[in-house]
C-alpha atoms as a PDB file:
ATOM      1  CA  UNK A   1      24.694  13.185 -21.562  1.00  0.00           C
ATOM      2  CA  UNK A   2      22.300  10.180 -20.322  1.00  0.00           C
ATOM      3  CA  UNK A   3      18.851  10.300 -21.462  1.00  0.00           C
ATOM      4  CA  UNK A   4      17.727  11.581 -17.718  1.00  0.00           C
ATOM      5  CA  UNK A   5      19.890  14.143 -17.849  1.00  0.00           C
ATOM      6  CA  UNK A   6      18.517  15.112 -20.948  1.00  0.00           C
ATOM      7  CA  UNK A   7      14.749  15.233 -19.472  1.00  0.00           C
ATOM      8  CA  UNK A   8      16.097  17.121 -16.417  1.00  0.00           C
ATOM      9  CA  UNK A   9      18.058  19.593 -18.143  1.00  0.00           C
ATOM     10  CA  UNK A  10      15.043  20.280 -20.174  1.00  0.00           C
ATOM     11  CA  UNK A  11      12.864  20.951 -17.671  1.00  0.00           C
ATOM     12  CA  UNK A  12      14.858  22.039 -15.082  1.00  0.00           C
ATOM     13  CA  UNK A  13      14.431  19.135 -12.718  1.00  0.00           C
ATOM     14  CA  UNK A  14      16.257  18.641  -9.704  1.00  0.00           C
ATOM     15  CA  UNK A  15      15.076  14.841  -9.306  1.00  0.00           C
ATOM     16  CA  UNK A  16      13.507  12.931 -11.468  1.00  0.00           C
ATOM     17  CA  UNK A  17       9.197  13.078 -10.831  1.00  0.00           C
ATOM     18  CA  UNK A  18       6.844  10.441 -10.729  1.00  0.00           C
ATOM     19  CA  UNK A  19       8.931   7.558  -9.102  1.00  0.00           C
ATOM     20  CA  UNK A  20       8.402   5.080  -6.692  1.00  0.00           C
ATOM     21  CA  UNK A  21      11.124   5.712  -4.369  1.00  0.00           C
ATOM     22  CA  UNK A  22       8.864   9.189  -2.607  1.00  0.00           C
ATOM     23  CA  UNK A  23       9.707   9.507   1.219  1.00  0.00           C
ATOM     24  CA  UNK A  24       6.193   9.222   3.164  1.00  0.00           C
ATOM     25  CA  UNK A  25       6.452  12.886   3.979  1.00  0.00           C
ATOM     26  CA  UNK A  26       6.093  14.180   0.696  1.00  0.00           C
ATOM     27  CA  UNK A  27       3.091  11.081  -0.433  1.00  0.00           C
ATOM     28  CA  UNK A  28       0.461  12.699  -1.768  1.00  0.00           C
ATOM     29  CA  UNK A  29      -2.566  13.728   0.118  1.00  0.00           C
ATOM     30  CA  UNK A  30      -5.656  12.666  -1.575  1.00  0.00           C
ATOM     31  CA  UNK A  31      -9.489  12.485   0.106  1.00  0.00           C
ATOM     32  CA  UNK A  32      -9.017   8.643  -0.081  1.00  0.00           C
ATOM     33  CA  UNK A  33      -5.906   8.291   1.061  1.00  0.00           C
ATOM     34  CA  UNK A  34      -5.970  10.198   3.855  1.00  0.00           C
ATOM     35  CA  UNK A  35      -9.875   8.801   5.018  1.00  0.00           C
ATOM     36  CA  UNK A  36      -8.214   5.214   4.511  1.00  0.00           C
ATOM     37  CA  UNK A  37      -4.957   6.486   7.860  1.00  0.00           C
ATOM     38  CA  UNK A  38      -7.808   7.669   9.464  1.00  0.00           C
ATOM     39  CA  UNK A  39      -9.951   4.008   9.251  1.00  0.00           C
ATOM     40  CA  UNK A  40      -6.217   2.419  10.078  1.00  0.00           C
ATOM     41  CA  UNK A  41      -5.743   4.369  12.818  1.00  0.00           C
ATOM     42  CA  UNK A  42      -9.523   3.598  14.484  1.00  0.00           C
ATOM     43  CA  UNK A  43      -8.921   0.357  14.526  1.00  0.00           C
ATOM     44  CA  UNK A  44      -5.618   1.186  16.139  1.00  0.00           C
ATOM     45  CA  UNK A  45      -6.978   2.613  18.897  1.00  0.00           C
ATOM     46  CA  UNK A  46     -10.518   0.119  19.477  1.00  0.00           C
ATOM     47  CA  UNK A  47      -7.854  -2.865  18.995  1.00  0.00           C
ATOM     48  CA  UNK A  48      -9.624  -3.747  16.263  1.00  0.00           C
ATOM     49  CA  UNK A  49      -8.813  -6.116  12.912  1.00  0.00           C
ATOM     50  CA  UNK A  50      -8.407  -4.133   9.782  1.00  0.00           C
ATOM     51  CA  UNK A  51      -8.868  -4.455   6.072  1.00  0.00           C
ATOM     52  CA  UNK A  52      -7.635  -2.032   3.807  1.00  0.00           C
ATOM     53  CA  UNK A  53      -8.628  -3.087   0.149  1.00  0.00           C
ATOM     54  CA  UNK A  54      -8.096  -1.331  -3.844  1.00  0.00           C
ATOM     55  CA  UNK A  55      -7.450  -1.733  -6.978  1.00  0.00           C
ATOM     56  CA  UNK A  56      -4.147  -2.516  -8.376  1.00  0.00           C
ATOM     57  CA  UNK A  57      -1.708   0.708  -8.464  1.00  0.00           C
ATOM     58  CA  UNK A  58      -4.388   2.692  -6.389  1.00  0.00           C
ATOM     59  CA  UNK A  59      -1.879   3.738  -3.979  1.00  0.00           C
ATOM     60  CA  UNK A  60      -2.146   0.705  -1.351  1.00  0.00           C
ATOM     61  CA  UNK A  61       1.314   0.272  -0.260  1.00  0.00           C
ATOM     62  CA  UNK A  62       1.383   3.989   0.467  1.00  0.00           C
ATOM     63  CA  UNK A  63      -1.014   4.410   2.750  1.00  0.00           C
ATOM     64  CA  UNK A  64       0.537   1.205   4.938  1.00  0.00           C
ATOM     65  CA  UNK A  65       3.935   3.139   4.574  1.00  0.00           C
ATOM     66  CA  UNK A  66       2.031   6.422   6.196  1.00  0.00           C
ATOM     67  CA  UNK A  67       0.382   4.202   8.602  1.00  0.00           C
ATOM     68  CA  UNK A  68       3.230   2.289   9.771  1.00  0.00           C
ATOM     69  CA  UNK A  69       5.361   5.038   9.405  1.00  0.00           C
ATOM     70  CA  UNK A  70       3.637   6.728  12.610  1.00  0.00           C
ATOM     71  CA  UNK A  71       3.401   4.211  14.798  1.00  0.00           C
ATOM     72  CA  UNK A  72       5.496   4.614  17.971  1.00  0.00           C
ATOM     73  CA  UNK A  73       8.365   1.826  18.121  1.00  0.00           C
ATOM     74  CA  UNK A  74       8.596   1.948  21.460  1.00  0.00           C
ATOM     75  CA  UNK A  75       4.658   0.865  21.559  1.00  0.00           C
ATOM     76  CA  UNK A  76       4.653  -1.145  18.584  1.00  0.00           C
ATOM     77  CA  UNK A  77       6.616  -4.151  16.523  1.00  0.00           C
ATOM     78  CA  UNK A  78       5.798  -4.444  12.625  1.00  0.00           C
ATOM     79  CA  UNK A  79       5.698  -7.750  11.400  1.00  0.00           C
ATOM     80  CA  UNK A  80       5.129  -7.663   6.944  1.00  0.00           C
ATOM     81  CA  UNK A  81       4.496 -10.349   5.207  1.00  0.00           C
ATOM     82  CA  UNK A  82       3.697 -10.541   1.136  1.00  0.00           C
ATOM     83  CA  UNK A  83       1.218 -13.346   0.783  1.00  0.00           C
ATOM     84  CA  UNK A  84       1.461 -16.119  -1.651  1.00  0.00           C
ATOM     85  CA  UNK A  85       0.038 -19.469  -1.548  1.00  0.00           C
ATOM     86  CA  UNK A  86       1.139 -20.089   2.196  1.00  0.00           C
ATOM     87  CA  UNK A  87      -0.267 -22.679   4.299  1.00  0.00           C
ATOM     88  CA  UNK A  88      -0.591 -20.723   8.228  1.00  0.00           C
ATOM     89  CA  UNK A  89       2.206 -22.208   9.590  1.00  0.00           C
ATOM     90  CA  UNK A  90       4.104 -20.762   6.783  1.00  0.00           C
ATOM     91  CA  UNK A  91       2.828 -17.595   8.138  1.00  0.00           C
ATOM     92  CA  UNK A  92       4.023 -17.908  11.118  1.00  0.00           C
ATOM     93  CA  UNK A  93       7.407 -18.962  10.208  1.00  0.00           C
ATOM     94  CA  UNK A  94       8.211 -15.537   8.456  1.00  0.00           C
ATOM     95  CA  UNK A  95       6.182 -13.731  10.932  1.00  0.00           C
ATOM     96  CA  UNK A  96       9.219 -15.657  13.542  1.00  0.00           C
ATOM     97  CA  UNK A  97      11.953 -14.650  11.441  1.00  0.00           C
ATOM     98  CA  UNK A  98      10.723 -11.146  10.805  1.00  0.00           C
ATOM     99  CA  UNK A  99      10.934 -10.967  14.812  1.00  0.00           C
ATOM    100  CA  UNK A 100      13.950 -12.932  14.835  1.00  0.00           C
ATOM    101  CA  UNK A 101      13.053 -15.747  17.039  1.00  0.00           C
ATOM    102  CA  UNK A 102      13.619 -19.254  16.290  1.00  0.00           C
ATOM    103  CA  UNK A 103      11.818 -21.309  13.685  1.00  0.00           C
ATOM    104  CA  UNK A 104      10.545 -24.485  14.523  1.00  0.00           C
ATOM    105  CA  UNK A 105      10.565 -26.749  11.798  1.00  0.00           C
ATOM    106  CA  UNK A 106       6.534 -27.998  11.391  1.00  0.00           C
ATOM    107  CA  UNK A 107       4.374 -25.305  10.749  1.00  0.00           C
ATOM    108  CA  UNK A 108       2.063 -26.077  14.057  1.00  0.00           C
ATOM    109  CA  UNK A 109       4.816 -25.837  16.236  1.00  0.00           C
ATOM    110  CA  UNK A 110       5.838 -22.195  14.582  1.00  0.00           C
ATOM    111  CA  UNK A 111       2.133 -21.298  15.328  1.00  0.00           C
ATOM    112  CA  UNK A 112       2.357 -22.364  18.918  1.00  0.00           C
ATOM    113  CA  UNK A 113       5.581 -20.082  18.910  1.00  0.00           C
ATOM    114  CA  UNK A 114       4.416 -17.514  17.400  1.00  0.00           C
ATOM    115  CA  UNK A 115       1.791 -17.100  20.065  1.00  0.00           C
ATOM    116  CA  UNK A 116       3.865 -17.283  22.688  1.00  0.00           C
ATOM    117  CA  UNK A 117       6.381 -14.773  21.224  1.00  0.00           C
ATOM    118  CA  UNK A 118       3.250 -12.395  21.119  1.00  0.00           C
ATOM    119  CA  UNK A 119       2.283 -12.510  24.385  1.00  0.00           C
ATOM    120  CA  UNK A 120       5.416 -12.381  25.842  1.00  0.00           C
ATOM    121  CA  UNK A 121       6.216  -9.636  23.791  1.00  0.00           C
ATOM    122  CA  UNK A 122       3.274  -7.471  25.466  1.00  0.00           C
ATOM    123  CA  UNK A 123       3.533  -8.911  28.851  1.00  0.00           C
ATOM    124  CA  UNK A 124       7.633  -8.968  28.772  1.00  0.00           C
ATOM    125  CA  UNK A 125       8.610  -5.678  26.578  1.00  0.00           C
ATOM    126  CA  UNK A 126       4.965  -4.218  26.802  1.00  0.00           C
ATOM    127  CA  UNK A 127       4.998  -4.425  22.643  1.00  0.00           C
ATOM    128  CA  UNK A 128       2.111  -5.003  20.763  1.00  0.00           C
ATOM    129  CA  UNK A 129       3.005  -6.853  17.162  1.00  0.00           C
ATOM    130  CA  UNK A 130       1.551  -5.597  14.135  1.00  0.00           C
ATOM    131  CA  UNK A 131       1.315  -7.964  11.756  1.00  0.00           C
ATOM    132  CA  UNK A 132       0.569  -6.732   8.091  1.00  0.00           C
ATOM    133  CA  UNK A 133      -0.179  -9.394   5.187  1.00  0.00           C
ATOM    134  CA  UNK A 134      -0.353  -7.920   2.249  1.00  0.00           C
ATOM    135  CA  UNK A 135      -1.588  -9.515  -1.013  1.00  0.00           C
ATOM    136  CA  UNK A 136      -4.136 -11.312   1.022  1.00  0.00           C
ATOM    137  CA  UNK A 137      -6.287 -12.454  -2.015  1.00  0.00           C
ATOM    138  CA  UNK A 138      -3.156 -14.585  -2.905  1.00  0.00           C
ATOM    139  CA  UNK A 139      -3.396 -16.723   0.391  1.00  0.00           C
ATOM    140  CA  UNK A 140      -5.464 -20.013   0.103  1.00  0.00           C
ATOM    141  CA  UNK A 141      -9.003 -19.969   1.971  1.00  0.00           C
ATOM    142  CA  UNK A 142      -7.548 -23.033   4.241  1.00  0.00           C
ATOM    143  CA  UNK A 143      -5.289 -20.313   5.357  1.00  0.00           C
ATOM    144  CA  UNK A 144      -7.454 -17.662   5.458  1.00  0.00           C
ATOM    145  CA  UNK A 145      -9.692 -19.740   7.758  1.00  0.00           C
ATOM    146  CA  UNK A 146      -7.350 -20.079  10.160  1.00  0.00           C
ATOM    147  CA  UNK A 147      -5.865 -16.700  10.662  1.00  0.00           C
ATOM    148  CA  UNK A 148      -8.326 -16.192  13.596  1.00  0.00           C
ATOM    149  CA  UNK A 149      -5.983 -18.705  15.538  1.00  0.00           C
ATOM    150  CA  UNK A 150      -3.302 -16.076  15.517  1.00  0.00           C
ATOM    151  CA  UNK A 151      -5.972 -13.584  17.442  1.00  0.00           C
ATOM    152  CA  UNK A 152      -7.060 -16.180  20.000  1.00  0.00           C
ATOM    153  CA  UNK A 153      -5.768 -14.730  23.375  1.00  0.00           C
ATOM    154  CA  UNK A 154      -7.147 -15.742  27.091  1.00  0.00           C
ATOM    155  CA  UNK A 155     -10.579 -17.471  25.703  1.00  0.00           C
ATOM    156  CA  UNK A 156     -10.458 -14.584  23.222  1.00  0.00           C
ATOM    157  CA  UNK A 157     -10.707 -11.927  25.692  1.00  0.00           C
ATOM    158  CA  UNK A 158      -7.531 -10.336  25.251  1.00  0.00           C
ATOM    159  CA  UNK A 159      -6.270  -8.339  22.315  1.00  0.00           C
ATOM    160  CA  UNK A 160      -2.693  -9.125  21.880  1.00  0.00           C
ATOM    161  CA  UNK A 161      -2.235  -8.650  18.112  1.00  0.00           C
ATOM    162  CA  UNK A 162      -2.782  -5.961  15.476  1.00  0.00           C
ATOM    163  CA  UNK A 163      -4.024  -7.854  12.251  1.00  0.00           C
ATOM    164  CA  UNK A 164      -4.047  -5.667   9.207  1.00  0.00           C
ATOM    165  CA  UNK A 165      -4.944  -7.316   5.731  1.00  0.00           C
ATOM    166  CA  UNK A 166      -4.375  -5.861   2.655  1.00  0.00           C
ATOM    167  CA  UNK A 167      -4.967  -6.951  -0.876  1.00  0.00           C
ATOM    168  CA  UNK A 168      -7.426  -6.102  -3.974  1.00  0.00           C
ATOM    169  CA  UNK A 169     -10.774  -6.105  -3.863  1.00  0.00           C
ATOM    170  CA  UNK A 170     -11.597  -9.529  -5.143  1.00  0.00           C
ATOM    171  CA  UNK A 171     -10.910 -10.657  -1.603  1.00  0.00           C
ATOM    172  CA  UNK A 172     -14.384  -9.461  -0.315  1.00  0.00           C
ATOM    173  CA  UNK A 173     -16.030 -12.010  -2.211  1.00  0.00           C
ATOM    174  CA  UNK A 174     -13.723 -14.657  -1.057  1.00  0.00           C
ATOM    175  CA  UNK A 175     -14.625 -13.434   2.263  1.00  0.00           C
ATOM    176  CA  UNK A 176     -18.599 -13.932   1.894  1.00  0.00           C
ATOM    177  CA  UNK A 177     -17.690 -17.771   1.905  1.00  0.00           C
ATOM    178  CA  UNK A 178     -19.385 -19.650   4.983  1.00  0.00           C
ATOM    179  CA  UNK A 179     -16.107 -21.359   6.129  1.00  0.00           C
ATOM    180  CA  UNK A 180     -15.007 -17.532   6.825  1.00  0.00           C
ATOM    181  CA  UNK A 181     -17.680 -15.965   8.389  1.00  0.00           C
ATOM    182  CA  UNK A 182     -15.259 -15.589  11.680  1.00  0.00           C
ATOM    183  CA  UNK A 183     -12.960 -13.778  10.073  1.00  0.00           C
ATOM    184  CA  UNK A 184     -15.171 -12.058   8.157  1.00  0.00           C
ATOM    185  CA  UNK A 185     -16.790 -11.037  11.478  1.00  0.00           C
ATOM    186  CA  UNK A 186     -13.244  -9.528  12.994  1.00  0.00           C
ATOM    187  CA  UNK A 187     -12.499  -7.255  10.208  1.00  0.00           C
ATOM    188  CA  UNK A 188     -15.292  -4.944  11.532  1.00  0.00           C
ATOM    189  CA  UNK A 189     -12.842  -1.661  10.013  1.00  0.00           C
ATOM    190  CA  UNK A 190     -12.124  -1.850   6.301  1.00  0.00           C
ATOM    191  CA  UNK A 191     -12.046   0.741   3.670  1.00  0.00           C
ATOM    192  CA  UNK A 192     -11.450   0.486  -0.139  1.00  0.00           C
ATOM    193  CA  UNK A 193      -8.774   3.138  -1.052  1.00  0.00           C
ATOM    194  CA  UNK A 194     -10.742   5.354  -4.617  1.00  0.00           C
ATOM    195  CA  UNK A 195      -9.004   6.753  -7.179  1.00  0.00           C
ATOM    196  CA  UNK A 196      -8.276  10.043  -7.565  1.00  0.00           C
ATOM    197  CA  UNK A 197     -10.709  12.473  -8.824  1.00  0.00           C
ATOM    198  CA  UNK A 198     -10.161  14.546 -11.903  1.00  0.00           C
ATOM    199  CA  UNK A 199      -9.054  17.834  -9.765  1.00  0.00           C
ATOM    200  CA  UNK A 200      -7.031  15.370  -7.403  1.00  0.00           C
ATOM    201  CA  UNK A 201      -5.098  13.923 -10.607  1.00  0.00           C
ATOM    202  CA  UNK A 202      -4.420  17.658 -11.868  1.00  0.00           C
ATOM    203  CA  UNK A 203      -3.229  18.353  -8.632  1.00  0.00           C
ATOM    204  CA  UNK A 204      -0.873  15.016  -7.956  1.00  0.00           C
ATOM    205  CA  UNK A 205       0.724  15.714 -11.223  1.00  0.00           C
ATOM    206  CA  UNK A 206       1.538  19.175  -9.922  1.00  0.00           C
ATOM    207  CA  UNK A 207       2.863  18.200  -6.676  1.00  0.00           C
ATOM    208  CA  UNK A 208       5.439  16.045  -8.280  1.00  0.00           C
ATOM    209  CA  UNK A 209       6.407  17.879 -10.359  1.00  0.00           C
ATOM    210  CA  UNK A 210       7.193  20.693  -7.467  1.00  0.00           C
ATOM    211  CA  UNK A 211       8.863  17.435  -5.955  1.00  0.00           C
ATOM    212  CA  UNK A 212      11.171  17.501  -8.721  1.00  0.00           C
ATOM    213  CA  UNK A 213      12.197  21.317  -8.920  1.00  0.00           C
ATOM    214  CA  UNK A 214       9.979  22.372 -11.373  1.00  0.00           C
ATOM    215  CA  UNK A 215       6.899  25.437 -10.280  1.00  0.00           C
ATOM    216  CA  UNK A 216       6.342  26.581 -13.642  1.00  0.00           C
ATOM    217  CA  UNK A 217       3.700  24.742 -16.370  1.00  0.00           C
ATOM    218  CA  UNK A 218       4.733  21.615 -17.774  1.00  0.00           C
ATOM    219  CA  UNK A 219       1.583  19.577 -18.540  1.00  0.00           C
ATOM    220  CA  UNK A 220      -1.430  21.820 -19.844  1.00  0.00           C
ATOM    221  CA  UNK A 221      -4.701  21.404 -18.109  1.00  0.00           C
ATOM    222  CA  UNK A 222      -5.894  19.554 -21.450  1.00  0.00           C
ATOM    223  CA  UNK A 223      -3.158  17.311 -20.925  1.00  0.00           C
ATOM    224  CA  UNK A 224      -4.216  16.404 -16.872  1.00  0.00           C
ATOM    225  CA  UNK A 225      -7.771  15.897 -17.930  1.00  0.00           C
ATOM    226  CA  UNK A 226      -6.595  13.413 -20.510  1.00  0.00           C
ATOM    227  CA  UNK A 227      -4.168  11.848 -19.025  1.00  0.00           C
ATOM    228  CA  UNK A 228      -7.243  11.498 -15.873  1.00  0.00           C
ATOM    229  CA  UNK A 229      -9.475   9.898 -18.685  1.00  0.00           C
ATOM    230  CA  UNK A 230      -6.913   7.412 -20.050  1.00  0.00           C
ATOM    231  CA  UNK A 231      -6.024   6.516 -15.980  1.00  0.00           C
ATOM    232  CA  UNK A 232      -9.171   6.955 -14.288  1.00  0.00           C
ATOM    233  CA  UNK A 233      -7.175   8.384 -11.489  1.00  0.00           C
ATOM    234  CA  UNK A 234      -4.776   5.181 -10.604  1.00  0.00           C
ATOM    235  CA  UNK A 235      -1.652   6.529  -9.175  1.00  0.00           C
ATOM    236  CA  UNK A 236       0.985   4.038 -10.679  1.00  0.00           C
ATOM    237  CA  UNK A 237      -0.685   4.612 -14.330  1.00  0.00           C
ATOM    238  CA  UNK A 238      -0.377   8.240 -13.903  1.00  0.00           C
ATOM    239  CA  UNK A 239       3.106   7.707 -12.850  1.00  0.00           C
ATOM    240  CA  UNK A 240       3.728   5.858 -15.649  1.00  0.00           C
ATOM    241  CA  UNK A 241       1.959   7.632 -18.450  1.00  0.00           C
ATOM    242  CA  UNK A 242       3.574  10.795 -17.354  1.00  0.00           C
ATOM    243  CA  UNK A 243       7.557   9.225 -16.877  1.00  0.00           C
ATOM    244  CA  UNK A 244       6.826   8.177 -20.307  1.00  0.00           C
ATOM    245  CA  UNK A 245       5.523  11.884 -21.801  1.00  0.00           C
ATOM    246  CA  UNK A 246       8.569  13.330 -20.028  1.00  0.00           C
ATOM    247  CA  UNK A 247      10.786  11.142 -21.347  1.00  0.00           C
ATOM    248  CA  UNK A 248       8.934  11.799 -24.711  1.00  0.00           C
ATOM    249  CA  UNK A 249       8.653  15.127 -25.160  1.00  0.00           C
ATOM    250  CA  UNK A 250      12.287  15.764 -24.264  1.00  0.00           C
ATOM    251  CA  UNK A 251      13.585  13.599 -27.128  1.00  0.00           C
ATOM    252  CA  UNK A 252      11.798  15.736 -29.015  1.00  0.00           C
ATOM    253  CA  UNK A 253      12.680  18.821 -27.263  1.00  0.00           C
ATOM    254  CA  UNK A 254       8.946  20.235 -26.154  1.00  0.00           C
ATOM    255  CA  UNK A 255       9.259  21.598 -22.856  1.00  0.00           C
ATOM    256  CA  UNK A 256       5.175  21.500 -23.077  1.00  0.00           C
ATOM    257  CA  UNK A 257       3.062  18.216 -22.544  1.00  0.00           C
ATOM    258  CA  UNK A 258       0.137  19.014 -24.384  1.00  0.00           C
ATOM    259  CA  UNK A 259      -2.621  16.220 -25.453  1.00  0.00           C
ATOM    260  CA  UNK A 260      -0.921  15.985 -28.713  1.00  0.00           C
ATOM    261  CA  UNK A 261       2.200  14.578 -26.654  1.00  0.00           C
ATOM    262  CA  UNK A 262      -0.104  12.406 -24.344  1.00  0.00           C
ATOM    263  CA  UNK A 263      -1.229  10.695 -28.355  1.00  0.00           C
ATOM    264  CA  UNK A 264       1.594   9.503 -29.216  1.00  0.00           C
ATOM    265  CA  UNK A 265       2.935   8.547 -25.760  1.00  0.00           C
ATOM    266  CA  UNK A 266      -0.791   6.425 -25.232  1.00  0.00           C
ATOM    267  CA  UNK A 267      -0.342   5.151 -28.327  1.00  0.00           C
ATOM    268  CA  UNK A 268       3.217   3.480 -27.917  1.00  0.00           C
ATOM    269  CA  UNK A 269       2.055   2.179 -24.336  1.00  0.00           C
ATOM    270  CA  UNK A 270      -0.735   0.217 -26.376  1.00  0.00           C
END
């Protein structure tokens, strides 16, 4: 018997709980996450540039998989792009091959192509691209000044193209720099996803475990609220601290996570 089919025989589990791989349906709910759609979704509508910011593990990626998830393809073409130290035209090049089209070889002629790719695409196909970077503190501030090219449409009356950034929240202060006060300026719908709160955590940490089969008590309220304290209510460390208590406290054949588990399992992750 594997050592997952030990935890799930254990504790009856169907799946395995607290895993990456969730389908967007069954994402959990919290106040944050769900005020963050909402933001995306305004600036949907008003044609608006968007900046969804957070901490590291506070459920980011999520919330663009709910958002994007939504979004009618027949209105709508998602471009994503995971920043790194790209110069524009490097962003234009992927945002060309995630639509398929041609790459130029200089990065100004992929810009000039990737502008007229968007506005045939809304005046041809009657699609409006999305396009998504994600990771934006990564991107140099050369680069960041010249996004605002991409949104440039008929002496910047027209609205042609969905920006949504996304990174951590270090990129505000990059942001307050004079050189990118324009851009600063277009991103006039942002939100900073929370954390969960301590009922929220209790509450997430049920409804995976329901994910994965299991209704009855596994972790004790004493356990949530430490595990809350240890994670301040990031997602990804509550995934991980409780993987790691499962995985724990069936080697050792407790079908209880108590905080005397949660000791030992803190303590190795130190």
């Amino acid at each position: 018997m594997t050592a997952t089919e030990t935890v799930k025989n254990l504790f009856g589990l169907s799946t395995m709980p607290f895993s990456k791989s969730i389908a967007v349906g069954q994402l959990f709910p919290s106040s944050s996450f769900q005020e963050a759609n909402a933001r995306l979704q305004m600036a949907l509508e008003n044609e608006e540039a968007a900046l969804l910011t957070g901490a590291v593990g506070s459920g980011k990626s999520n919330v663009l998989r709910c958002f994007t998830h939504a979004l009618d393809p027949n209105a709508y073409v998602i471009i994503y792009i995971a920043a790194d130290s790209f110069k524009i035209g490097e962003i234009a090049k992927r945002a060309l091959a995630a639509l398929k089209v041609e790459i130029p070889y200089t990065g100004s002629q992929a810009l000039r192509g990737l502008q007229q790719t968007i506005v045939k695409l809304n005046h041809e196909k009657g699609l409006k691209p999305l396009l998504l970077i994600d990771e934006i503190q990564e991107l140099p501030v050369a680069t960041l000044v010249s996004l605002k090219n991409l949104l440039n449409f008929g002496m910047d009356s027209q609205i042609m193209l969905f920006l949504l950034l996304c990174g951590q929240t270090s990129i505000h202060q990059t942001l307050s720099y004079p050189c990118l006060e324009a851009l600063n300026r277009r991103l006039r719908i942002r939100y900073t996803l929370g954390a969960l709160s301590l009922e929220e955590t209790s509450a997430y940490i049920s409804h995976h475990m329901k994910l994965g089969g299991v209704q009855q008590t596994v972790f004790t309220d004493d356990a949530k609220a430490a595990i809350f304290q240890h994670t301040k209510g990031i997602p990804s460390s509550i995934n991980a601290v409780c993987f790691a208590s499962l995985i724990y406290a069936a080697a050792h054949s407790k079908n209880i996570i108590e905080p005397s588990v949660l000791e030992v399992v803190l303590q190795d992750q130190r």
